[in-house]
PDB file of N, CA and C in Angstrom:
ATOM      1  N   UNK A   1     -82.359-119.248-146.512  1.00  0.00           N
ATOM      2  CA  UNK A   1     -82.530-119.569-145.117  1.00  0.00           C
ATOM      3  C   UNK A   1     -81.195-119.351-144.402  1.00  0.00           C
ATOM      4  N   UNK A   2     -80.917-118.549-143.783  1.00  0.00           N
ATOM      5  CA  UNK A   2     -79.566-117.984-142.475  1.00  0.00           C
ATOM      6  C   UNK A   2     -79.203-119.341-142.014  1.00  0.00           C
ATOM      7  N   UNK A   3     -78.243-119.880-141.630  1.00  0.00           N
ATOM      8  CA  UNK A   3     -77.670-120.980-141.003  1.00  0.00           C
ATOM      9  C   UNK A   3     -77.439-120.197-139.587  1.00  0.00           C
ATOM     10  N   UNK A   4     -77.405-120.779-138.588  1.00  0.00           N
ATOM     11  CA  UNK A   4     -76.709-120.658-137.155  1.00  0.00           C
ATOM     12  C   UNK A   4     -75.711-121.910-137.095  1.00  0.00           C
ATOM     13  N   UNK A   5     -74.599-121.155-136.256  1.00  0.00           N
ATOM     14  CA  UNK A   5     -73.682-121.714-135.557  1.00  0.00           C
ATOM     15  C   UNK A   5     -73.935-122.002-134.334  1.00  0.00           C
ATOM     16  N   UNK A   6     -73.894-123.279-134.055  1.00  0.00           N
ATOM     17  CA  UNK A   6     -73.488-123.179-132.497  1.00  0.00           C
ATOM     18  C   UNK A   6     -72.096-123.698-131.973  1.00  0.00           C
ATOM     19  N   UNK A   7     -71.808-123.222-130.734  1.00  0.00           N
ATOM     20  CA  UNK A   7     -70.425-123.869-130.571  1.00  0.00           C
ATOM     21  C   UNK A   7     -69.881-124.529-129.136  1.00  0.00           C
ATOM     22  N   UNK A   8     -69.805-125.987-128.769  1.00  0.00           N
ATOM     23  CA  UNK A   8     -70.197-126.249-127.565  1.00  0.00           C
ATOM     24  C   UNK A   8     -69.515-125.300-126.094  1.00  0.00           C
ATOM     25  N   UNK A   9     -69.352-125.218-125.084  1.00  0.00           N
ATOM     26  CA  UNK A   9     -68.680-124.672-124.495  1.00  0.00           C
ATOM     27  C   UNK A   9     -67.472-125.467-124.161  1.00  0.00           C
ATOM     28  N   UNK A  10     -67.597-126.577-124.140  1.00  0.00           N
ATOM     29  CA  UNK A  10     -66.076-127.809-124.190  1.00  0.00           C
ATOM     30  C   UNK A  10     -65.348-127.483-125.509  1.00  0.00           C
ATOM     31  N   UNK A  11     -65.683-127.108-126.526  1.00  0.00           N
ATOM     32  CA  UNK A  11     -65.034-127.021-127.698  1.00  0.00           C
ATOM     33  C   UNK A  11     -64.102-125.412-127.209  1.00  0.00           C
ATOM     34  N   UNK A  12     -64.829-124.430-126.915  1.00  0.00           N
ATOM     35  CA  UNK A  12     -64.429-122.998-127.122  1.00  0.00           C
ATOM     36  C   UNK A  12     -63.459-123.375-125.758  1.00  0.00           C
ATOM     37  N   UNK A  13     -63.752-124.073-124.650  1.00  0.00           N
ATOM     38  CA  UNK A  13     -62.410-124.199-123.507  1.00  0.00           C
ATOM     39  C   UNK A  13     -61.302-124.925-124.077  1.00  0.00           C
ATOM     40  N   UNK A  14     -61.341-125.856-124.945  1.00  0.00           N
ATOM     41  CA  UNK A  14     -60.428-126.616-125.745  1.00  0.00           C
ATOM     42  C   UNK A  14     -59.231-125.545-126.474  1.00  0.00           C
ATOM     43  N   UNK A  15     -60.026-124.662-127.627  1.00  0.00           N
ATOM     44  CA  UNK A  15     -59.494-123.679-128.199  1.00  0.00           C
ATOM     45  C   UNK A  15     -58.724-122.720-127.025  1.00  0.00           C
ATOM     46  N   UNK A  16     -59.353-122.212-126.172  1.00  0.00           N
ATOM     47  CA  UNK A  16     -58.779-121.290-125.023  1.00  0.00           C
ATOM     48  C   UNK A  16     -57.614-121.526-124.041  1.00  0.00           C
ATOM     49  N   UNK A  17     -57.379-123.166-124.028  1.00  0.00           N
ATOM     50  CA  UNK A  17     -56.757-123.592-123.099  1.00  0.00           C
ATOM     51  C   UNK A  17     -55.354-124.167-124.193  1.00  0.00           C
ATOM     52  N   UNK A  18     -56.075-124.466-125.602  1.00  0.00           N
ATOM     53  CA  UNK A  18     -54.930-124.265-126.161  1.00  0.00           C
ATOM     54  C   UNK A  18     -54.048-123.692-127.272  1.00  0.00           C
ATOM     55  N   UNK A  19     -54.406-122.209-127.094  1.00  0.00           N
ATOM     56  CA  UNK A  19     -53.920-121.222-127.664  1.00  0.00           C
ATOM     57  C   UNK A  19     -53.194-120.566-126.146  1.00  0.00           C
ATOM     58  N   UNK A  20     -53.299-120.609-124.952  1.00  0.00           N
ATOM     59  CA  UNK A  20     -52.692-120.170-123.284  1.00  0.00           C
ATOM     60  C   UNK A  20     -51.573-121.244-123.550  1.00  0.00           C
ATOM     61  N   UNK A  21     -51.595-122.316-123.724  1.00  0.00           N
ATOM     62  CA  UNK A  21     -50.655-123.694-123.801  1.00  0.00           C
ATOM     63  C   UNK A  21     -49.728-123.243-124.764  1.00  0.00           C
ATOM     64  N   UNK A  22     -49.665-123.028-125.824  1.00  0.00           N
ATOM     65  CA  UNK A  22     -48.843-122.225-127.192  1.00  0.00           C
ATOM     66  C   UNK A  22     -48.236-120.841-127.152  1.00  0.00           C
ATOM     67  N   UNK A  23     -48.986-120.235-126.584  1.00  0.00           N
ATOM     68  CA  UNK A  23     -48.386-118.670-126.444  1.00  0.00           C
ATOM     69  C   UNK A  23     -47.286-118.282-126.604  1.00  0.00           C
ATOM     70  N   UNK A  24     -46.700-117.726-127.311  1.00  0.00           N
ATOM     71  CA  UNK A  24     -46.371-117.007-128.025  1.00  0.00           C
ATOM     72  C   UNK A  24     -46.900-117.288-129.736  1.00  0.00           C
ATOM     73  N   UNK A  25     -46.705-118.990-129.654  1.00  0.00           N
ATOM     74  CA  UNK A  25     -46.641-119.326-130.861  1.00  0.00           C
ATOM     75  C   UNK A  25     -48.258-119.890-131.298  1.00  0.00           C
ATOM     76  N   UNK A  26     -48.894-119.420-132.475  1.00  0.00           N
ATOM     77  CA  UNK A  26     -49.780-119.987-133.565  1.00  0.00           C
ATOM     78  C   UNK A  26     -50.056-121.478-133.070  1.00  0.00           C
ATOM     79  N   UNK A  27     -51.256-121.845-133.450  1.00  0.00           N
ATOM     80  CA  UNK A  27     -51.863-123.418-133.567  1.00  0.00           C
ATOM     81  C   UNK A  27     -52.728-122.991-134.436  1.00  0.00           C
ATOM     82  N   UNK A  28     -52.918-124.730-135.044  1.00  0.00           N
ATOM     83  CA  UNK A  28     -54.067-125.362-136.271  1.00  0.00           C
ATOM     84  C   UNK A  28     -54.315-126.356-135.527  1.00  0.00           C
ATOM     85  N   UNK A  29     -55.764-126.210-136.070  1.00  0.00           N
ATOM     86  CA  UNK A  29     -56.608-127.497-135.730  1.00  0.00           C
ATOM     87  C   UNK A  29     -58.169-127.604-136.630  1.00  0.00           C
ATOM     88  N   UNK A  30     -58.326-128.700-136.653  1.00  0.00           N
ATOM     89  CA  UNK A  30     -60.253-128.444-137.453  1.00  0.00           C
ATOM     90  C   UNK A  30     -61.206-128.640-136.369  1.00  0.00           C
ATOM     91  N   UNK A  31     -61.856-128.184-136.542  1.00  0.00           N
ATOM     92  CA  UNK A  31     -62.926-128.220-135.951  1.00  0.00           C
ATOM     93  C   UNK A  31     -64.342-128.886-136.593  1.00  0.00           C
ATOM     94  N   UNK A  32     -64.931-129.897-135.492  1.00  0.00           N
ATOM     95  CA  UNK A  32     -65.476-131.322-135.937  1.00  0.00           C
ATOM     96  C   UNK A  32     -67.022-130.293-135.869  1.00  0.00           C
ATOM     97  N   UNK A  33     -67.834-131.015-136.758  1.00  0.00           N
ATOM     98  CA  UNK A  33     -69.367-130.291-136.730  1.00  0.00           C
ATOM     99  C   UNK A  33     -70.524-131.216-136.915  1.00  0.00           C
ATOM    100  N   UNK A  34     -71.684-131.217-137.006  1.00  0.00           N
ATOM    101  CA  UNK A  34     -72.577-131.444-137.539  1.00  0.00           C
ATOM    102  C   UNK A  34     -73.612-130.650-138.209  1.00  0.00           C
ATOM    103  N   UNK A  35     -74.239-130.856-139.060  1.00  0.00           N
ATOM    104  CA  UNK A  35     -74.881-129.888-139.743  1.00  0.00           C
ATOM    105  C   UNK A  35     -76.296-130.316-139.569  1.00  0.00           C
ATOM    106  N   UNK A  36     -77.337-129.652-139.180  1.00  0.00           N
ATOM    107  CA  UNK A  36     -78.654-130.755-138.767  1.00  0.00           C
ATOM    108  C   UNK A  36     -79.503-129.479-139.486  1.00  0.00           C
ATOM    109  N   UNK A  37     -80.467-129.486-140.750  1.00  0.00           N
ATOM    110  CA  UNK A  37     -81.108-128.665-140.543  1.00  0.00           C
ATOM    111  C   UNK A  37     -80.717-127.218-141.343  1.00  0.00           C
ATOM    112  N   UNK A  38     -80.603-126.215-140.268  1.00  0.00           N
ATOM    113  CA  UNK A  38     -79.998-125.119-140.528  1.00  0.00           C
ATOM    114  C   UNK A  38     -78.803-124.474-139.460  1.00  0.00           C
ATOM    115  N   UNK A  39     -78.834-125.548-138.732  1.00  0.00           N
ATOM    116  CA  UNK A  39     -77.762-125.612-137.457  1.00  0.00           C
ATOM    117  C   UNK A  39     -76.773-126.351-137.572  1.00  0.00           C
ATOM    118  N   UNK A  40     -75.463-125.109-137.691  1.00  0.00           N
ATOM    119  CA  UNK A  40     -74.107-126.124-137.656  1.00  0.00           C
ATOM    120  C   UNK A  40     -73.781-126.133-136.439  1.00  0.00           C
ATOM    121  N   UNK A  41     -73.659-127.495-135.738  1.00  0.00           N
ATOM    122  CA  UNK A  41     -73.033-127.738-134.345  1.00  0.00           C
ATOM    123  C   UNK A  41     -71.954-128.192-134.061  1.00  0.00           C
ATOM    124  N   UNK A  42     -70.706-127.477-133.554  1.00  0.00           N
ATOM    125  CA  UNK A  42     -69.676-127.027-133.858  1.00  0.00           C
ATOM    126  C   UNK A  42     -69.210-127.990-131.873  1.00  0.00           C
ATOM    127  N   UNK A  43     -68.561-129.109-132.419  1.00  0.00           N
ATOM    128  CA  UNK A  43     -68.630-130.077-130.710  1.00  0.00           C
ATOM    129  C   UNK A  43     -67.067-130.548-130.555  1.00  0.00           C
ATOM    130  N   UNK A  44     -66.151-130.609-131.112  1.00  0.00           N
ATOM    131  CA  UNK A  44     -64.726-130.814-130.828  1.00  0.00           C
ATOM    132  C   UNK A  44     -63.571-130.174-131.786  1.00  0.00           C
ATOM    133  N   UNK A  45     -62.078-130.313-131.737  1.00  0.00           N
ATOM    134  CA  UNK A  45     -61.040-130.446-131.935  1.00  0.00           C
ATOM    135  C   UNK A  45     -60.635-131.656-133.081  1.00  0.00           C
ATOM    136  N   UNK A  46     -60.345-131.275-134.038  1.00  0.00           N
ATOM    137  CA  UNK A  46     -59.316-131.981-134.590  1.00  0.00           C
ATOM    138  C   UNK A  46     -58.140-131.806-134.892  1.00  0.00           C
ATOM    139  N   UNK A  47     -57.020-132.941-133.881  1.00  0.00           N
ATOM    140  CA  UNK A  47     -55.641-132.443-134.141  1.00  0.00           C
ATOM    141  C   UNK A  47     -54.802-133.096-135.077  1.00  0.00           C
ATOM    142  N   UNK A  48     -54.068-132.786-135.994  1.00  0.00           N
ATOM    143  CA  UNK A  48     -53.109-133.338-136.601  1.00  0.00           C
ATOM    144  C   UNK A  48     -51.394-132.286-136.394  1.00  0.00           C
ATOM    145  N   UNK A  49     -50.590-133.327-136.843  1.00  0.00           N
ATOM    146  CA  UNK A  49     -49.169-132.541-136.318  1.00  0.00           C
ATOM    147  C   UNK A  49     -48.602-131.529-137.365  1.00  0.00           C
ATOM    148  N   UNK A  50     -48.436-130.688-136.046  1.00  0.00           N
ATOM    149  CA  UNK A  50     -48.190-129.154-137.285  1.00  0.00           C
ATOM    150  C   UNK A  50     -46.947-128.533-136.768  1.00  0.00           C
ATOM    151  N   UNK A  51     -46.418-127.491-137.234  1.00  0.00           N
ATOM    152  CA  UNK A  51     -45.315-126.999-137.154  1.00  0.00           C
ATOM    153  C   UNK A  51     -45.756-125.193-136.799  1.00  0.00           C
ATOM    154  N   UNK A  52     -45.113-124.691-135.609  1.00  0.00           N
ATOM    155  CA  UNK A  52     -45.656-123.354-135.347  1.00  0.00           C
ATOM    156  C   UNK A  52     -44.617-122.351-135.268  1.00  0.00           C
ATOM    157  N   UNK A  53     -44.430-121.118-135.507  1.00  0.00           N
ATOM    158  CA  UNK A  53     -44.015-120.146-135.066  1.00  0.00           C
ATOM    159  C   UNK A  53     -44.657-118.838-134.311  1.00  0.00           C
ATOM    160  N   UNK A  54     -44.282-117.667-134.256  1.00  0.00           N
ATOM    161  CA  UNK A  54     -45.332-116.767-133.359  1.00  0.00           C
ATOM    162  C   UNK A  54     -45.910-116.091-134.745  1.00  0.00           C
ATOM    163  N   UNK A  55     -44.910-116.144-136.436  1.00  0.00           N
ATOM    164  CA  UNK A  55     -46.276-115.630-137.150  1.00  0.00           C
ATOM    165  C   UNK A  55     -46.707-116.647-138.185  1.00  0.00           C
ATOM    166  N   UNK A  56     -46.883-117.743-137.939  1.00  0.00           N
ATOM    167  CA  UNK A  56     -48.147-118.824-138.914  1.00  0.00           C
ATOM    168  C   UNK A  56     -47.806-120.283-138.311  1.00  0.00           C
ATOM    169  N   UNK A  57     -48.572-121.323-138.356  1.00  0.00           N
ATOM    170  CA  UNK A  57     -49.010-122.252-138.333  1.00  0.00           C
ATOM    171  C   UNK A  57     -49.649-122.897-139.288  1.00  0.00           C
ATOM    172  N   UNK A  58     -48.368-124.490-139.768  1.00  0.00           N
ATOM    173  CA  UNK A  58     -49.562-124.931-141.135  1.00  0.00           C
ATOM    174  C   UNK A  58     -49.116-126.895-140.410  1.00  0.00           C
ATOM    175  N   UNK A  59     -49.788-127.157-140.891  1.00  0.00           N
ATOM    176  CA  UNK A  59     -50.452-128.267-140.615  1.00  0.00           C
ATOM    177  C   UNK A  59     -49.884-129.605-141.597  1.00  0.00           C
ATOM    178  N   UNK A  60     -49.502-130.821-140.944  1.00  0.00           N
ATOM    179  CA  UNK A  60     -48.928-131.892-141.976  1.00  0.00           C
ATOM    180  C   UNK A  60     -50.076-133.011-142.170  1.00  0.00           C
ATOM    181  N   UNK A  61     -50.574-132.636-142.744  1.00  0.00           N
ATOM    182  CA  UNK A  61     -51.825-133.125-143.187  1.00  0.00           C
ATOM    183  C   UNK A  61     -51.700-134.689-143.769  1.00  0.00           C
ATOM    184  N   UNK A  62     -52.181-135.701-143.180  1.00  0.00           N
ATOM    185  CA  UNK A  62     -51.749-137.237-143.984  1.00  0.00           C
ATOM    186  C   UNK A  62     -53.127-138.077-143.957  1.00  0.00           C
ATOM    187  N   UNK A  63     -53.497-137.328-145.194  1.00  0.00           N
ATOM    188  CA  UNK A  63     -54.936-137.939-145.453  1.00  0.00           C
ATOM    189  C   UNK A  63     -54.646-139.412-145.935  1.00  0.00           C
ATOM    190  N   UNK A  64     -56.207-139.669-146.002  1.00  0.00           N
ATOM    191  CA  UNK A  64     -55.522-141.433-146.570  1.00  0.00           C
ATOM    192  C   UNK A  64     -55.880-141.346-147.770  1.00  0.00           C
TER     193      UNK A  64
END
């Protein structure tokens, strides 16, 4: 069975507004979902503090 993505339009302005905000330099972030079905719904940003340059971006990850 094919899965679909969907992806809200607040999420994709999130991404757009902040990769324009960074420019020159790389960002990380996760991206929050739900899975219902056969539909992944793809609805915010997750930020944690990362470290960027203009070639990579990695992420300080402090799970519990």
């Amino acid at each position: 069975m094919p899965l679909t993505v969907e992806v809200s339009r607040a999420t994709v302005e999130a991404i757009l507004d902040l990769a324009h905000d960074v420019a020159p330099k790389e960002f990380s972030a996760f991206i929050a979902g739900v899975l219902k079905g056969d539909v992944l719904r793809l609805d915010g940003l997750l930020y944690q503090p990362y470290t960027a340059s203009e070639d990579s971006a990695w992420v300080h990850v402090d799970l519990p």
